[in-house]
PDB file of N, CA and C in Angstrom:
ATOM      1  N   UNK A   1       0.856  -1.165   0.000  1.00  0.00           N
ATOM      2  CA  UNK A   1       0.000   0.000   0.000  1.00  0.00           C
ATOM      3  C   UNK A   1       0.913   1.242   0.000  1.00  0.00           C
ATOM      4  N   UNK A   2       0.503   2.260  -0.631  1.00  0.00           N
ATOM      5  CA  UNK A   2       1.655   3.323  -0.888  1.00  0.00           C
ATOM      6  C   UNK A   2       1.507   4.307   0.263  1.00  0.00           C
ATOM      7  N   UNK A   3       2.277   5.331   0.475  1.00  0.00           N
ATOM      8  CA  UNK A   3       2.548   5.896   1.592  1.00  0.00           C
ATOM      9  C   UNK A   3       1.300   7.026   1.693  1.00  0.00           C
ATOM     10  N   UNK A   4       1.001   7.630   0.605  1.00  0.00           N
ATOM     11  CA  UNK A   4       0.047   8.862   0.576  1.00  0.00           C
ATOM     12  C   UNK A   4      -1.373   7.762   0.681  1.00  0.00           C
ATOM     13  N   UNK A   5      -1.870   6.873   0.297  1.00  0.00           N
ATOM     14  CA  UNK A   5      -2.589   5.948   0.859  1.00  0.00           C
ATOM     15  C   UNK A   5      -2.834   5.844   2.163  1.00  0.00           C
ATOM     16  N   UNK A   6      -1.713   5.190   3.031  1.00  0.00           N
ATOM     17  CA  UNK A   6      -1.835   5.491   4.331  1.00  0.00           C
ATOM     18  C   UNK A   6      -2.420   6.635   4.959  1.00  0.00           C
ATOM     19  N   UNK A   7      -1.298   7.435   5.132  1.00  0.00           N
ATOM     20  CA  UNK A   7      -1.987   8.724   5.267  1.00  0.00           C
ATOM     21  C   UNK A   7      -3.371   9.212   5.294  1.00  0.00           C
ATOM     22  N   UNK A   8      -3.855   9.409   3.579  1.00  0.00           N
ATOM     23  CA  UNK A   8      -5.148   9.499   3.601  1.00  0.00           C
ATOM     24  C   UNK A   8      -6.146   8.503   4.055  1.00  0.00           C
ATOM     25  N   UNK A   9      -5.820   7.409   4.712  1.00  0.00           N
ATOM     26  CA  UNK A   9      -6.209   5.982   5.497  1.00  0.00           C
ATOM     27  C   UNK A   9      -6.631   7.052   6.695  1.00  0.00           C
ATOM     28  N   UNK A  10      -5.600   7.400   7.021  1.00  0.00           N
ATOM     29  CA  UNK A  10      -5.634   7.663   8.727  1.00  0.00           C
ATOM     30  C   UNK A  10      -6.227   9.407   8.997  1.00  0.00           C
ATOM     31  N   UNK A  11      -6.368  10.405   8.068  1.00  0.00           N
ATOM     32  CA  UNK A  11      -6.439  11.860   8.426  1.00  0.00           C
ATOM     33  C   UNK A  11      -8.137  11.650   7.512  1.00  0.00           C
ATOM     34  N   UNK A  12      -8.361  10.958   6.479  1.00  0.00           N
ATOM     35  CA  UNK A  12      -9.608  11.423   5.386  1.00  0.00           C
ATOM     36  C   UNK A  12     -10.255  10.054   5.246  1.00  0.00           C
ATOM     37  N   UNK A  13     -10.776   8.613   5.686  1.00  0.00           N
ATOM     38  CA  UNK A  13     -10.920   7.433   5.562  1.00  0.00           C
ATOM     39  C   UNK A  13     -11.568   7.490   4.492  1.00  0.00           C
ATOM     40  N   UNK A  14     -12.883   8.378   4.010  1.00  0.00           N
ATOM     41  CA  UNK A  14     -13.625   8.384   2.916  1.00  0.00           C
ATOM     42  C   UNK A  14     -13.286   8.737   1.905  1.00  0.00           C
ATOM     43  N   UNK A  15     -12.460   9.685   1.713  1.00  0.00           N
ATOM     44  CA  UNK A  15     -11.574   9.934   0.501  1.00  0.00           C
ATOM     45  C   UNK A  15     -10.313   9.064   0.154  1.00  0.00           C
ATOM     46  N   UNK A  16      -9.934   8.343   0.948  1.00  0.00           N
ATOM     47  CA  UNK A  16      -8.843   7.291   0.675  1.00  0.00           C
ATOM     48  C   UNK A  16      -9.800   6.293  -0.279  1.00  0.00           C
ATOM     49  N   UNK A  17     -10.765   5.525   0.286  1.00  0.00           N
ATOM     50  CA  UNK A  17     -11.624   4.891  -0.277  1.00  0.00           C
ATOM     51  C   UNK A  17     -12.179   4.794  -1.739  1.00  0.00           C
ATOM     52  N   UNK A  18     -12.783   6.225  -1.745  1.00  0.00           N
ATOM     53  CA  UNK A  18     -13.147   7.121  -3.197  1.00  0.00           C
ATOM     54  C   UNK A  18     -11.915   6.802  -3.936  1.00  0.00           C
ATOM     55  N   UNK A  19     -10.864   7.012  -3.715  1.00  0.00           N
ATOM     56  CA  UNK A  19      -9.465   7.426  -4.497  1.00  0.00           C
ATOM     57  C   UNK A  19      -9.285   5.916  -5.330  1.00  0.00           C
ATOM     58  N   UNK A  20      -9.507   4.638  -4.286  1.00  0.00           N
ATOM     59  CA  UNK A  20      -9.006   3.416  -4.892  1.00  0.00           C
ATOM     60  C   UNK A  20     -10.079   2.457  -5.162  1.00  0.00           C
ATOM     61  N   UNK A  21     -11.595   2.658  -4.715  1.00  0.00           N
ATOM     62  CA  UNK A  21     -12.462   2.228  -4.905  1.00  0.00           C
ATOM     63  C   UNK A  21     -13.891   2.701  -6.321  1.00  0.00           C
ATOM     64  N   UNK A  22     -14.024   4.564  -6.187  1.00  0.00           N
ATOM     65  CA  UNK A  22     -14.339   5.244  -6.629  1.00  0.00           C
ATOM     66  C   UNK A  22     -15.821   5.683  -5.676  1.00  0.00           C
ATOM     67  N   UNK A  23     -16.721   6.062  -6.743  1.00  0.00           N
ATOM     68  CA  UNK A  23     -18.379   5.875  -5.692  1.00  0.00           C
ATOM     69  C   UNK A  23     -18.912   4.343  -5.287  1.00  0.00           C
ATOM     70  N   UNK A  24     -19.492   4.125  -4.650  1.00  0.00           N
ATOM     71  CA  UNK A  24     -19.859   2.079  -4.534  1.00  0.00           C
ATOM     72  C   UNK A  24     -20.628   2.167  -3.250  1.00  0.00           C
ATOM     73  N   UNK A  25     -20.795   1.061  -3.192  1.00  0.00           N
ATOM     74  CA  UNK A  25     -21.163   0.563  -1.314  1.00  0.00           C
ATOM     75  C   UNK A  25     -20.148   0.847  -0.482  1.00  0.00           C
ATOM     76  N   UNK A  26     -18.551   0.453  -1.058  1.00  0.00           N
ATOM     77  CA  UNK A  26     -17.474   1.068   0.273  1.00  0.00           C
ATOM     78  C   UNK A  26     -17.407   2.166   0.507  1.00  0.00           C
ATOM     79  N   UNK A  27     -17.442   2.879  -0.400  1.00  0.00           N
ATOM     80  CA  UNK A  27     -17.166   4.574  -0.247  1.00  0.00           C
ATOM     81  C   UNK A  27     -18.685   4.757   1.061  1.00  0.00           C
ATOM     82  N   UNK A  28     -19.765   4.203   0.684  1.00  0.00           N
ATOM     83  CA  UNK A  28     -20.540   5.152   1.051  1.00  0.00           C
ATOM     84  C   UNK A  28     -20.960   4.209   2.700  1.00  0.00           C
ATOM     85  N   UNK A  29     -20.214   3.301   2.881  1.00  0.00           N
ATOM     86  CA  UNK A  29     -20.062   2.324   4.368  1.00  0.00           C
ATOM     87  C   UNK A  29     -19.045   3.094   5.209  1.00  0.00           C
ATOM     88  N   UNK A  30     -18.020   3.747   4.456  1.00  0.00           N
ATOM     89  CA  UNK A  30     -16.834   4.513   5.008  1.00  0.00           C
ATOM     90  C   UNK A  30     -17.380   5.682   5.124  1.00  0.00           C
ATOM     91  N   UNK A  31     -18.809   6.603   4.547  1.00  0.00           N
ATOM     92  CA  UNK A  31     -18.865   7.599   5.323  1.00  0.00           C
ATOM     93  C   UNK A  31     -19.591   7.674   6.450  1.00  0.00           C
ATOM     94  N   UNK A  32     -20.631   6.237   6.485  1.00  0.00           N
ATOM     95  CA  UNK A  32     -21.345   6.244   7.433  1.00  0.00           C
ATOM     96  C   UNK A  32     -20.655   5.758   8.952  1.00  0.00           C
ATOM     97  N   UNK A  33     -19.635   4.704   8.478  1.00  0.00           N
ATOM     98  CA  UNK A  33     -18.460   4.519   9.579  1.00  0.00           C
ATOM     99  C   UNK A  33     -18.038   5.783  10.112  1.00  0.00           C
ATOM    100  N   UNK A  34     -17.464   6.659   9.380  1.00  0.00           N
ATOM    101  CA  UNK A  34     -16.817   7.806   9.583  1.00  0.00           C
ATOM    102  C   UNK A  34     -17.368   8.618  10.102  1.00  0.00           C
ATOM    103  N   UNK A  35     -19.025   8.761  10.066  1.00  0.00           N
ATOM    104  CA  UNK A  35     -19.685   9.602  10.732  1.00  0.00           C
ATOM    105  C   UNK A  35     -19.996   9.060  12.344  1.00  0.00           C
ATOM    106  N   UNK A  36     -20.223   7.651  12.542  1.00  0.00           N
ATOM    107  CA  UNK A  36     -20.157   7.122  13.455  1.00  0.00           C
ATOM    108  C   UNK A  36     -19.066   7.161  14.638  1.00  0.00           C
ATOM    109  N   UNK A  37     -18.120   7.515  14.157  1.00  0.00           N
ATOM    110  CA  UNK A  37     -17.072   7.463  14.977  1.00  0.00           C
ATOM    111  C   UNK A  37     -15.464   7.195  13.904  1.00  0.00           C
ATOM    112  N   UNK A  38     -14.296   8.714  14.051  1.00  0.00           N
ATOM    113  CA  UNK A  38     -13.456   8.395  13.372  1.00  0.00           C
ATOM    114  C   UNK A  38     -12.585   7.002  13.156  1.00  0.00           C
ATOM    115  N   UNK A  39     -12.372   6.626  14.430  1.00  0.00           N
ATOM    116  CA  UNK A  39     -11.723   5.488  14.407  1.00  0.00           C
ATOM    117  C   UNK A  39     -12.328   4.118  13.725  1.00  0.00           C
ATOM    118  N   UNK A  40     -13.827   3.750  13.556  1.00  0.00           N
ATOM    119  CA  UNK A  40     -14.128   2.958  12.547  1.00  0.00           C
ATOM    120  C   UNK A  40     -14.448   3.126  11.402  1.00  0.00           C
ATOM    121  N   UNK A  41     -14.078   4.303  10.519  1.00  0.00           N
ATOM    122  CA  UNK A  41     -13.694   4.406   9.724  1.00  0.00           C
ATOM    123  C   UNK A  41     -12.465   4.727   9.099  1.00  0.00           C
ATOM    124  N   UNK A  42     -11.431   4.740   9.876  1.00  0.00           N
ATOM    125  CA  UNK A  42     -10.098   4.425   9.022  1.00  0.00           C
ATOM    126  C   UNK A  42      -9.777   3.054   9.298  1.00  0.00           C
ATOM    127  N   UNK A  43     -10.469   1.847  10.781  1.00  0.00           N
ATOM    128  CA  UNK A  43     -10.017   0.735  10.585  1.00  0.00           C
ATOM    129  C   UNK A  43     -10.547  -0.205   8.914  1.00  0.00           C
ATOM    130  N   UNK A  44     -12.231   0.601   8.939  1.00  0.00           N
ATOM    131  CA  UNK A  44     -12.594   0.168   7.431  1.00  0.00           C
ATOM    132  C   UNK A  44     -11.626   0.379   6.369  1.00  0.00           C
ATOM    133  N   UNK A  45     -11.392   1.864   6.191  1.00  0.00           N
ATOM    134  CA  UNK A  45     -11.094   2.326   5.019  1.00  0.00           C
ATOM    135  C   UNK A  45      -9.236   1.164   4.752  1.00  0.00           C
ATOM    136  N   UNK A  46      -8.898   1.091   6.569  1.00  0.00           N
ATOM    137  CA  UNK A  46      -7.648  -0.135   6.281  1.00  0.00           C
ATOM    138  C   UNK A  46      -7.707  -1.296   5.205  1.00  0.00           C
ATOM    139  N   UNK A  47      -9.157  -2.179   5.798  1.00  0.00           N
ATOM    140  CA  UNK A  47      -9.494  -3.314   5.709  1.00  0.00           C
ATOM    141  C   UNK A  47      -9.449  -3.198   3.857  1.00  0.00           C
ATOM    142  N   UNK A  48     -10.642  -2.192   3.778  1.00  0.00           N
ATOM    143  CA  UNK A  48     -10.819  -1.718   2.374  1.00  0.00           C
ATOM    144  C   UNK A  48      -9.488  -1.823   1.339  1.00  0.00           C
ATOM    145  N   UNK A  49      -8.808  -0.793   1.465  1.00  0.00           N
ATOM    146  CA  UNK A  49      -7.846  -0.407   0.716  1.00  0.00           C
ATOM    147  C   UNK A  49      -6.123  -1.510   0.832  1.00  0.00           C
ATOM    148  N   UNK A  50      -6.407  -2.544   1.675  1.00  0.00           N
ATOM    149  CA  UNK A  50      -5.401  -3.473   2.033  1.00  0.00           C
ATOM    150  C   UNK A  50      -5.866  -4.399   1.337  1.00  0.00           C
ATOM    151  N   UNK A  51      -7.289  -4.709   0.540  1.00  0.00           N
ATOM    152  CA  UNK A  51      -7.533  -6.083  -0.048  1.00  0.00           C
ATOM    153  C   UNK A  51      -6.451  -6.569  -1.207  1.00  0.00           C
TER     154      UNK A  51
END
């Protein structure tokens, strides 16, 4: 996984997502994660963007 990946993993979870996924069900699970609470949405956007 590349370094600016990470990053945007850990500061933007939903836009990391968008970036390698595009619009979909993940993008839009990662904003509702994300709205829920930051931290389960960058462990998603991990899970996500590590497949």
């Amino acid at each position: 996984m590349p370094l600016h990946i990470i990053i945007l993993n850990i500061i933007l979870p939903p836009f990391a997502v968008y970036l390698k996924h595009g619009t979909g069900k993940e993008l839009l699970i990662s904003i509702i994660l994300t709205i829920i609470g930051w931290i389960p949405g960058m462990i998603y956007a991990f899970w996500v963007n590590g497949k």
